[in-house]
N, C-alpha and C. Protein backbone atom coordinates (compact mmCIF):
# COMPACT_ATOMS: atom_id res chain seq x y z
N UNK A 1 34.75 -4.64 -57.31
CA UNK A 1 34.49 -3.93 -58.56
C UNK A 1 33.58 -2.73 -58.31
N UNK A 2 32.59 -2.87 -57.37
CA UNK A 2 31.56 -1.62 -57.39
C UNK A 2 32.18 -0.77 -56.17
N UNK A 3 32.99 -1.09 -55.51
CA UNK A 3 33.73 -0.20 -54.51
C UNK A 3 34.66 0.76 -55.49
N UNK A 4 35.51 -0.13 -56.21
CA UNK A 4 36.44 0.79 -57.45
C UNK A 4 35.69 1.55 -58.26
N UNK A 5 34.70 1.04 -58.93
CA UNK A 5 33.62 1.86 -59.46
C UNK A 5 33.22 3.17 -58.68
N UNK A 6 32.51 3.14 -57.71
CA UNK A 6 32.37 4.10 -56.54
C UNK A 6 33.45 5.06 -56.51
N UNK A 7 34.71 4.73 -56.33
CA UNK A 7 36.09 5.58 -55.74
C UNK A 7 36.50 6.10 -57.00
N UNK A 8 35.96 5.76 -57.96
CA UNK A 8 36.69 6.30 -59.37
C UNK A 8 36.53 7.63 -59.37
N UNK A 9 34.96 7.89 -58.64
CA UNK A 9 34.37 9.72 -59.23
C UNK A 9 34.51 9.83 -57.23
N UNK A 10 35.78 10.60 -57.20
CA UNK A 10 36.34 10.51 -55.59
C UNK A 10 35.17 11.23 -54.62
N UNK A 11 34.28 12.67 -55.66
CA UNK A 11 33.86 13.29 -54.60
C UNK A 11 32.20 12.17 -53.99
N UNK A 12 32.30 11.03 -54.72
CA UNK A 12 30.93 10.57 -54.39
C UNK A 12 31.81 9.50 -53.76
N UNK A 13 32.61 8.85 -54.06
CA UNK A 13 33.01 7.81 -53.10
C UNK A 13 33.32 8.19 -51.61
N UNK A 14 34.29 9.25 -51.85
CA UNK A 14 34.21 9.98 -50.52
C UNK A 14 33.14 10.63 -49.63
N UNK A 15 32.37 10.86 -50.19
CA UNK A 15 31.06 11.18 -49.18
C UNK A 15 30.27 9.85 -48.75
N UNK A 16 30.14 8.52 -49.51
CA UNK A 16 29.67 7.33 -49.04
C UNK A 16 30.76 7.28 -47.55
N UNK A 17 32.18 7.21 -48.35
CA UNK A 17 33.01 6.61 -46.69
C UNK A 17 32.66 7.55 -45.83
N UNK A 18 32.55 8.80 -45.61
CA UNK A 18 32.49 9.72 -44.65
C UNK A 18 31.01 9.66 -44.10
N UNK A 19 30.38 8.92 -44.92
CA UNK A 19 28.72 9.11 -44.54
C UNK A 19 28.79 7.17 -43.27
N UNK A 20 29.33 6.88 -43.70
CA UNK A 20 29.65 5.08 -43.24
C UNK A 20 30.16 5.20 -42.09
N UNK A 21 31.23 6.27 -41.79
CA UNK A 21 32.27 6.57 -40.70
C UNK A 21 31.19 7.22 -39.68
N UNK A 22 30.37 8.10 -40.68
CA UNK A 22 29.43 8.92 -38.85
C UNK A 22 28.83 8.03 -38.55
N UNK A 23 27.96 6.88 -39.23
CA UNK A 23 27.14 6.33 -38.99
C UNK A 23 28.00 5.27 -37.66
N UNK A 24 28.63 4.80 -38.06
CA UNK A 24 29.44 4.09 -37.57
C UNK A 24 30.01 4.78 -35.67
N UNK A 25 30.30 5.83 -36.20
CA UNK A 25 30.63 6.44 -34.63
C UNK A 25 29.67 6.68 -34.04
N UNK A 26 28.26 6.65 -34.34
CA UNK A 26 26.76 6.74 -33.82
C UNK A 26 27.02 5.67 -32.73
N UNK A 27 27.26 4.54 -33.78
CA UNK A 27 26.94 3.41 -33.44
C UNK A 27 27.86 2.99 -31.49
N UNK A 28 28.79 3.13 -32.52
CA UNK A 28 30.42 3.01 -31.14
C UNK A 28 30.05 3.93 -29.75
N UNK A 29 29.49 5.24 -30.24
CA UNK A 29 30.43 6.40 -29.31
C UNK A 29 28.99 6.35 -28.52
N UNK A 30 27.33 6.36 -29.12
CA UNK A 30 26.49 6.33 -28.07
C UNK A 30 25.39 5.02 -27.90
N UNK A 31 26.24 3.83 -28.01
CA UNK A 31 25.50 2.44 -28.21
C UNK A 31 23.91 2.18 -29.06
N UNK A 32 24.23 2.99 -29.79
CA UNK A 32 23.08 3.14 -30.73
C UNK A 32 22.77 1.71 -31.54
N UNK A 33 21.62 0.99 -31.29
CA UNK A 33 21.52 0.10 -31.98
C UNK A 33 20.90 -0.36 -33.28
N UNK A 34 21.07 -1.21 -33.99
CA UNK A 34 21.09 -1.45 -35.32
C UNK A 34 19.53 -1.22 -35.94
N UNK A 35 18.71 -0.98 -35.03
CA UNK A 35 17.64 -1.35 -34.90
C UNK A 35 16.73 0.34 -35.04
N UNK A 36 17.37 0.81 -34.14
CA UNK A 36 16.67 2.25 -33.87
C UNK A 36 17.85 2.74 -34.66
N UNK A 37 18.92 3.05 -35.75
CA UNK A 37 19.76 3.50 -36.16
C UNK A 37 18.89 3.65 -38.34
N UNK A 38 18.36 2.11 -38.04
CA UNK A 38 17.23 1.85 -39.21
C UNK A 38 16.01 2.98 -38.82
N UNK A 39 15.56 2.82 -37.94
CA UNK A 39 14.14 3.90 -37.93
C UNK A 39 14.61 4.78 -38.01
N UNK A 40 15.73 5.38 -37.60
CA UNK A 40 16.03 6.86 -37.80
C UNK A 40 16.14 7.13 -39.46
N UNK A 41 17.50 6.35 -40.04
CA UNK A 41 17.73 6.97 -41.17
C UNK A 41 15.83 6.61 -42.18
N UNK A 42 15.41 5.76 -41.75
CA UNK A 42 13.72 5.68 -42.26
C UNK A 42 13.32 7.15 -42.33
N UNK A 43 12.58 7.63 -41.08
CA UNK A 43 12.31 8.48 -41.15
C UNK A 43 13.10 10.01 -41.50
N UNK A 44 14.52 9.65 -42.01
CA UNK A 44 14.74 11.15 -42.46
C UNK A 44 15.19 10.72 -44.29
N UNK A 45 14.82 9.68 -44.24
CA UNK A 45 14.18 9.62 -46.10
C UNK A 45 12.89 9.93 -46.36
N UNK A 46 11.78 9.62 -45.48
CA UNK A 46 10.52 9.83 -45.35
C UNK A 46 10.95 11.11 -45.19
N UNK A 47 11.40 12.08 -44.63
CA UNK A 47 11.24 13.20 -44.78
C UNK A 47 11.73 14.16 -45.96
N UNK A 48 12.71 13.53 -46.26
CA UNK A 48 12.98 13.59 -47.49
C UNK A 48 12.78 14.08 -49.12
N UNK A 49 11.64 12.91 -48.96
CA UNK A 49 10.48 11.95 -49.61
C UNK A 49 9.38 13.26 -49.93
N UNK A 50 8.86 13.82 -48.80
CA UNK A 50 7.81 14.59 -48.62
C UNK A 50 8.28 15.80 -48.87
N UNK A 51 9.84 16.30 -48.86
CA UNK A 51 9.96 17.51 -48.98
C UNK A 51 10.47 17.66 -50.43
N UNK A 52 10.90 16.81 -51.33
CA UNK A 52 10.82 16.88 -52.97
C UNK A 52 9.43 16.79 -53.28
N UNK A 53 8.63 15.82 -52.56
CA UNK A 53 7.37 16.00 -53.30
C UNK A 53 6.48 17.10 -53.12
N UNK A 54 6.67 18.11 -52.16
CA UNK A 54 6.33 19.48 -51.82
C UNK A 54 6.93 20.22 -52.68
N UNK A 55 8.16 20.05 -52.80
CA UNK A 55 8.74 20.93 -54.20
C UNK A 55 8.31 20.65 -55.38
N UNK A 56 8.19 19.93 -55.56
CA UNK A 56 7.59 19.29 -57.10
C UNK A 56 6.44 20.04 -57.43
N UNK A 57 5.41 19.94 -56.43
CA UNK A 57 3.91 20.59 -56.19
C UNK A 57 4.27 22.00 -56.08
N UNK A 58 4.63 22.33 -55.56
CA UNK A 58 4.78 23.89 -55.69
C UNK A 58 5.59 24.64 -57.06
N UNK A 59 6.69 23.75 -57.66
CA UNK A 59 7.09 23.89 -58.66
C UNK A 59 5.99 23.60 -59.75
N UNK A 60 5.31 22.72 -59.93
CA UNK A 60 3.74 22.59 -61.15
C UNK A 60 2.98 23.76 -60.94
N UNK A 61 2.59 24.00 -59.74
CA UNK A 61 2.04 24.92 -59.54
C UNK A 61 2.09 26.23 -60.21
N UNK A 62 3.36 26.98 -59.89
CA UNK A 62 3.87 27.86 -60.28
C UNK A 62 4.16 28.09 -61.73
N UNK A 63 4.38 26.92 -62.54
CA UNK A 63 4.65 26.49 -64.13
C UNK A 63 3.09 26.92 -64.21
N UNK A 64 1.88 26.38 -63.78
CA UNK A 64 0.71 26.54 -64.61
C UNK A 64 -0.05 27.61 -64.42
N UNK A 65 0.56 28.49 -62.88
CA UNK A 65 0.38 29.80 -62.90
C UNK A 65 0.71 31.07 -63.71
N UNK A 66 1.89 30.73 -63.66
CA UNK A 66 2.78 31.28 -64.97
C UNK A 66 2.11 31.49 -66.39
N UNK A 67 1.79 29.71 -66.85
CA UNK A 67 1.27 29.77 -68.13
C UNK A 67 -0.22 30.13 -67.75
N UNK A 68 -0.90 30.11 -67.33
CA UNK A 68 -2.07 30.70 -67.87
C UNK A 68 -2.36 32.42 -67.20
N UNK A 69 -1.12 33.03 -66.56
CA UNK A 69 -0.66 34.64 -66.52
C UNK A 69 -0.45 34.88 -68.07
N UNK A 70 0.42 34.20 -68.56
CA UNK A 70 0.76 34.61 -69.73
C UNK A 70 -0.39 34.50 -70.76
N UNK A 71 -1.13 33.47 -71.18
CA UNK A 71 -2.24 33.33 -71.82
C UNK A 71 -3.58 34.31 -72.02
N UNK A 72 -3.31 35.14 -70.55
CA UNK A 72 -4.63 35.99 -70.30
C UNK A 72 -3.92 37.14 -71.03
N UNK A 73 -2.33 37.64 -70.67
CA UNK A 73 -1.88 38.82 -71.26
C UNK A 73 -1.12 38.26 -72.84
N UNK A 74 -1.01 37.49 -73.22
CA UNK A 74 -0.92 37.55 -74.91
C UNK A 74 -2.10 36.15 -75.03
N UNK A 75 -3.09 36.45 -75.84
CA UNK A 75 -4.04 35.93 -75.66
C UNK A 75 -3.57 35.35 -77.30
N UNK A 76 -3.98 34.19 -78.04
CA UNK A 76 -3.36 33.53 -79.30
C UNK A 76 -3.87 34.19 -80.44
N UNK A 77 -5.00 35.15 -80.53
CA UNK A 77 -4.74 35.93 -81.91
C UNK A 77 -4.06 37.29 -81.40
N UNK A 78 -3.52 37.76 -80.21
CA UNK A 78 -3.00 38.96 -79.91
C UNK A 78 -1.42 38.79 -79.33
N UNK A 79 -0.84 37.86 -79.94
CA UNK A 79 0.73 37.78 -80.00
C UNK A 79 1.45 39.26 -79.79
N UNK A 80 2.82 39.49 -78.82
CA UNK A 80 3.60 40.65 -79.41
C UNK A 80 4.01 40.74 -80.84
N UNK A 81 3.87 42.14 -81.30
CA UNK A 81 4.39 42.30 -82.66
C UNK A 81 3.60 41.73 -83.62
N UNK A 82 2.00 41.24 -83.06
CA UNK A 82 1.00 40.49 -84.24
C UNK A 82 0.67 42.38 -84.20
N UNK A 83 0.43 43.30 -83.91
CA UNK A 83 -0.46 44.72 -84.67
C UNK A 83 0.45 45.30 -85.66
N UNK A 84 1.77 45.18 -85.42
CA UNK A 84 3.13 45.65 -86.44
C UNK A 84 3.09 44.79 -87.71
N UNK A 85 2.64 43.50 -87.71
CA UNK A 85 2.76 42.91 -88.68
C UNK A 85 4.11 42.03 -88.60
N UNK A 86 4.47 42.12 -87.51
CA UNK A 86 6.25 41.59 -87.18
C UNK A 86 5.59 39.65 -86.91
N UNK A 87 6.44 38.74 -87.88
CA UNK A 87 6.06 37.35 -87.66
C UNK A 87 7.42 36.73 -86.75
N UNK A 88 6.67 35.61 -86.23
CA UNK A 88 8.03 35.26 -85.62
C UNK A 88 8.33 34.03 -86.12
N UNK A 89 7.75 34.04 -87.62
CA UNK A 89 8.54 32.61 -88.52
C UNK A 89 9.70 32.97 -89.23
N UNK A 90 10.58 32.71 -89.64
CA UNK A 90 11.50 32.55 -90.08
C UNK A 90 10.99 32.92 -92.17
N UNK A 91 11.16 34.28 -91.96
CA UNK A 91 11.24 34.77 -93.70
C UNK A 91 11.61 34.00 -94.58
N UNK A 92 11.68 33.98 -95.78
CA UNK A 92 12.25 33.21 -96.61
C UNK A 92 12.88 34.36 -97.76
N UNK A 93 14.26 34.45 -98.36
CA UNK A 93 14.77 35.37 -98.68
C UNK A 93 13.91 35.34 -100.44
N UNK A 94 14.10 36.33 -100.91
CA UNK A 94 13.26 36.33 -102.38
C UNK A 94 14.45 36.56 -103.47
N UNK A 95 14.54 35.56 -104.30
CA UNK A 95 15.61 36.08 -105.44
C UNK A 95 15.49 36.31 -106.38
């Protein structure tokens, strides 16, 4: 059932089998064992691991750089279009 499940959306089932098959010819073609085949794929999730969470951090970063760039140049009583008198609420028509 979770194999059919899997194969239903082909381009993800197909990259599991093709990901199963290298692993697999690791295994066959340079006697790679079950053992050091685990530490490897370990450490390239651990690496992984560290390189979303580097993005993440540099992505916050940049969000709170951003917002407080913006804060210094429209400061909250000096909005664009607050000296024109221009609002950015939504008018209400007069009848």
């Amino acid at each position: 059932m979770l194999l059919r499940k899997l194969l239903k959306n082909r381009g993800l089932g197909m990259n599991l089998l093709a990901s199963l098959c290298l692993l697999a010819l690791f295994i066959y073609t340079w006697d790679l064992d079950m053992g050091e085949l685990g530490r490897r794929l370990l450490a390239i999730l651990l690496a992984l691991v560290i390189l979303v969470a580097a993005a993440a951090c540099i992505g916050w970063c940049l969000y709170r750089f951003r917002r407080r760039t913006q804060q210094d140049i429209y400061p909250a009583d000096d909005t664009p279009g607050h000296e024109r008198g221009i609002s950015t609420d939504r008018k209400q028509k007069d009848d």
